[in-house]
Protein backbone atom coordinates (compact mmCIF):
# COMPACT_ATOMS: atom_id res chain seq x y z
CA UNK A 1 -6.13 27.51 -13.46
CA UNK A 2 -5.84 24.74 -11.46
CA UNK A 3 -4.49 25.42 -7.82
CA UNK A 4 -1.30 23.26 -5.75
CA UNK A 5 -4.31 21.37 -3.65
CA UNK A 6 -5.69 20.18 -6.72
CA UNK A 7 -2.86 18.81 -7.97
CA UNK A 8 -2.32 17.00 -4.82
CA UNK A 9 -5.52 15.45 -5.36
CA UNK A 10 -5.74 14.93 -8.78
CA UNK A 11 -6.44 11.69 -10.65
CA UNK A 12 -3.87 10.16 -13.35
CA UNK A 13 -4.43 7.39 -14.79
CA UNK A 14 -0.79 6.21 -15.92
CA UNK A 15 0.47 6.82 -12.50
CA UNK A 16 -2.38 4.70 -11.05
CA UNK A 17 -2.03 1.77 -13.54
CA UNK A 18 1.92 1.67 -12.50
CA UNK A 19 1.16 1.40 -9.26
CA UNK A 20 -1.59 -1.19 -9.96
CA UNK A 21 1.55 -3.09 -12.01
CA UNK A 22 4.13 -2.84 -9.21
CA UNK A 23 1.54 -3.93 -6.94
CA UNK A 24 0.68 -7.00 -9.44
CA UNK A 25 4.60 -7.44 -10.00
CA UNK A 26 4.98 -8.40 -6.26
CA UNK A 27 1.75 -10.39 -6.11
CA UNK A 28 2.81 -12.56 -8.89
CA UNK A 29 6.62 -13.01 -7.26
CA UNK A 30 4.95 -14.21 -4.14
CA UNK A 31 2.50 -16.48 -6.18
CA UNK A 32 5.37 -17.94 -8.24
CA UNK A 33 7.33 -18.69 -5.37
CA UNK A 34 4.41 -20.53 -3.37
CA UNK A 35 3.57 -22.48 -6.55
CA UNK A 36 7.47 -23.50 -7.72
CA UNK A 37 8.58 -24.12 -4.31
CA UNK A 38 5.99 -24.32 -1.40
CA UNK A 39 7.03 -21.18 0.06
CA UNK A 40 4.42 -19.56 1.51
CA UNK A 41 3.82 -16.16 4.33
CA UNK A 42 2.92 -17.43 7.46
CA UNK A 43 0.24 -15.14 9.17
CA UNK A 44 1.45 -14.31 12.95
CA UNK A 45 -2.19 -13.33 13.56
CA UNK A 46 -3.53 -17.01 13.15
CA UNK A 47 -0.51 -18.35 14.41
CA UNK A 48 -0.42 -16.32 18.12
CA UNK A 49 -4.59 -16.47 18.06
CA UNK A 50 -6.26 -18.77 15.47
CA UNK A 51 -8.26 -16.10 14.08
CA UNK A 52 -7.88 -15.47 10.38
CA UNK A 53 -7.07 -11.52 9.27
CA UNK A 54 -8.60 -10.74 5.97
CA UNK A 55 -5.07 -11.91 4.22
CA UNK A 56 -4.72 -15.20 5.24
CA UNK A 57 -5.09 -17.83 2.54
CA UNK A 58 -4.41 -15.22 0.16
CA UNK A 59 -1.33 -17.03 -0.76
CA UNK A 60 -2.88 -20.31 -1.65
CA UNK A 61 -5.99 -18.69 -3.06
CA UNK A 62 -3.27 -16.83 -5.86
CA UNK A 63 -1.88 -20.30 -6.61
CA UNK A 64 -5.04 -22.05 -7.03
CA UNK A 65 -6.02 -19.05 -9.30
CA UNK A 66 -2.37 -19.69 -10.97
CA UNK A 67 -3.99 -23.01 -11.75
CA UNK A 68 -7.41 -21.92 -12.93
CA UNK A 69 -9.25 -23.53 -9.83
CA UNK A 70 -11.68 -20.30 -8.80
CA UNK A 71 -13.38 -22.41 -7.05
CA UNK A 72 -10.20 -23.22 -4.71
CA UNK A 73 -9.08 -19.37 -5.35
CA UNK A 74 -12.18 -19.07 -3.63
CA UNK A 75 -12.45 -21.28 -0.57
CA UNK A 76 -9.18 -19.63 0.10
CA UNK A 77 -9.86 -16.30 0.41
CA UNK A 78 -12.59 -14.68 -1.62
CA UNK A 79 -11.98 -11.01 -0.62
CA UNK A 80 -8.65 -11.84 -3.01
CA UNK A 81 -10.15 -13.21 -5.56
CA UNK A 82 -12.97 -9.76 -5.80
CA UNK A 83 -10.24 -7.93 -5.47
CA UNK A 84 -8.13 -9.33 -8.61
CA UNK A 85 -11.60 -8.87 -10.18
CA UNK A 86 -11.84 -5.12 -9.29
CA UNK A 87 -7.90 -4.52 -9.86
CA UNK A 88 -8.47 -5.91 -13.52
CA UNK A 89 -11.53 -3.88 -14.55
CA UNK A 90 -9.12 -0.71 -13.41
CA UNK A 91 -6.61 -1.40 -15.29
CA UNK A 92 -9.01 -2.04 -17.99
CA UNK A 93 -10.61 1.23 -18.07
CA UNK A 94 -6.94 3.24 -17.02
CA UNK A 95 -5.54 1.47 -19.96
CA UNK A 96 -8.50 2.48 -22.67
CA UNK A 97 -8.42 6.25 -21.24
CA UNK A 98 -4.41 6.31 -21.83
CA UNK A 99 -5.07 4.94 -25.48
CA UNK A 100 -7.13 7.99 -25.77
CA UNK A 101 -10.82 6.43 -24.72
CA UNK A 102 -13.56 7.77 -22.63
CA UNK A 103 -12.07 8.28 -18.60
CA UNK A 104 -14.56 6.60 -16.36
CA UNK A 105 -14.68 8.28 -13.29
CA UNK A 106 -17.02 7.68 -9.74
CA UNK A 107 -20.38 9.35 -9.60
CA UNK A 108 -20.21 12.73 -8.69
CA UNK A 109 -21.75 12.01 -4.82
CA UNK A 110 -18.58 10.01 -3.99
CA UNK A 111 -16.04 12.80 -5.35
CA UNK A 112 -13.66 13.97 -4.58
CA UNK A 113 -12.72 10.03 -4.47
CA UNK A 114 -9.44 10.44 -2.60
CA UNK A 115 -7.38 7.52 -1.22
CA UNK A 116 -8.42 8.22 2.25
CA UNK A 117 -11.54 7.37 0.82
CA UNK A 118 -10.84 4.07 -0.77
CA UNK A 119 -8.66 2.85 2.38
CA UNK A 120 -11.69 3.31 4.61
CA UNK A 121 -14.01 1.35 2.08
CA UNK A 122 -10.94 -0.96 1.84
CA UNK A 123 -10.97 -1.37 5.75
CA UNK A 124 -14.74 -1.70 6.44
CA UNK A 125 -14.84 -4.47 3.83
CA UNK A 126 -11.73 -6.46 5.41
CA UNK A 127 -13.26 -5.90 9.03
CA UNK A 128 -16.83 -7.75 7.68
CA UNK A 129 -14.71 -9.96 6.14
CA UNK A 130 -12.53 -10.69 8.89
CA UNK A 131 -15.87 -10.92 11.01
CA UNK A 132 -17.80 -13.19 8.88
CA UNK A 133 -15.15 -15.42 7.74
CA UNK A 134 -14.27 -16.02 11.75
CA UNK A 135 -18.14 -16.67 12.85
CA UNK A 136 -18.94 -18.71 9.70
């Protein structure tokens, strides 16, 4: 039987692939409207201190990817462009375990994977980032 905690902490895979489309639904609204019109999001991090935060250039780096220049997408902001990556190989394997596939899952040492998990990965990456991409 599987208790109220577990629920709470349980995977799905359709509920994580809508999220992954909402999130990719806003992404591409933001994209569209820097590459039709020049509209971009200003950072107030560079602007008040000149040092990039692990977003900045993501904007560009989405149109350049719009346009099939990785190599732009890249000089941009490359944390965005792993991330797209990473964000299409999950949907990739929650799509083929909702058609009924094989679910692919973390090794057991990293279980229970929970999101506080992945936000702290997320956050250590963004602070090297941010680190390296300011020294560099």
């Amino acid at each position: 039987m599987v208790t109220t905690a577990e629920t709470a902490t349980m995977f799905s895979a359709g509920v994580a692939l809508r999220r992954l489309a909402a999130f990719g639904v806003l992404g591409a609204g933001i994209t569209g409207a820097h590459v039709l019109f020049g509209i971009g999001l200003p950072c107030p991090l560079l602007a008040l201190t000149g040092i990039q935060c692990p977003l900045c250039g993501s904007t560009r780096a989405a149109g350049a990817l719009a346009h099939g220049d990785l190599v732009a997408a890249w000089s941009h902001n490359a944390m965005l462009v792993v991330g797209i990556a990473v964000a299409a190989l999950c949907a990739t394997a929650w799509t083929v375990e909702l058609a009924g596939g094989p679910a692919l899952r973390p090794p057991r040492r990293l279980r229970p994977f929970t999101q506080n998990r992945v936000y702290t990965c997320v956050a250590v990456v963004a602070a090297v980032f941010t680190l390296v991409r300011n020294l560099a």
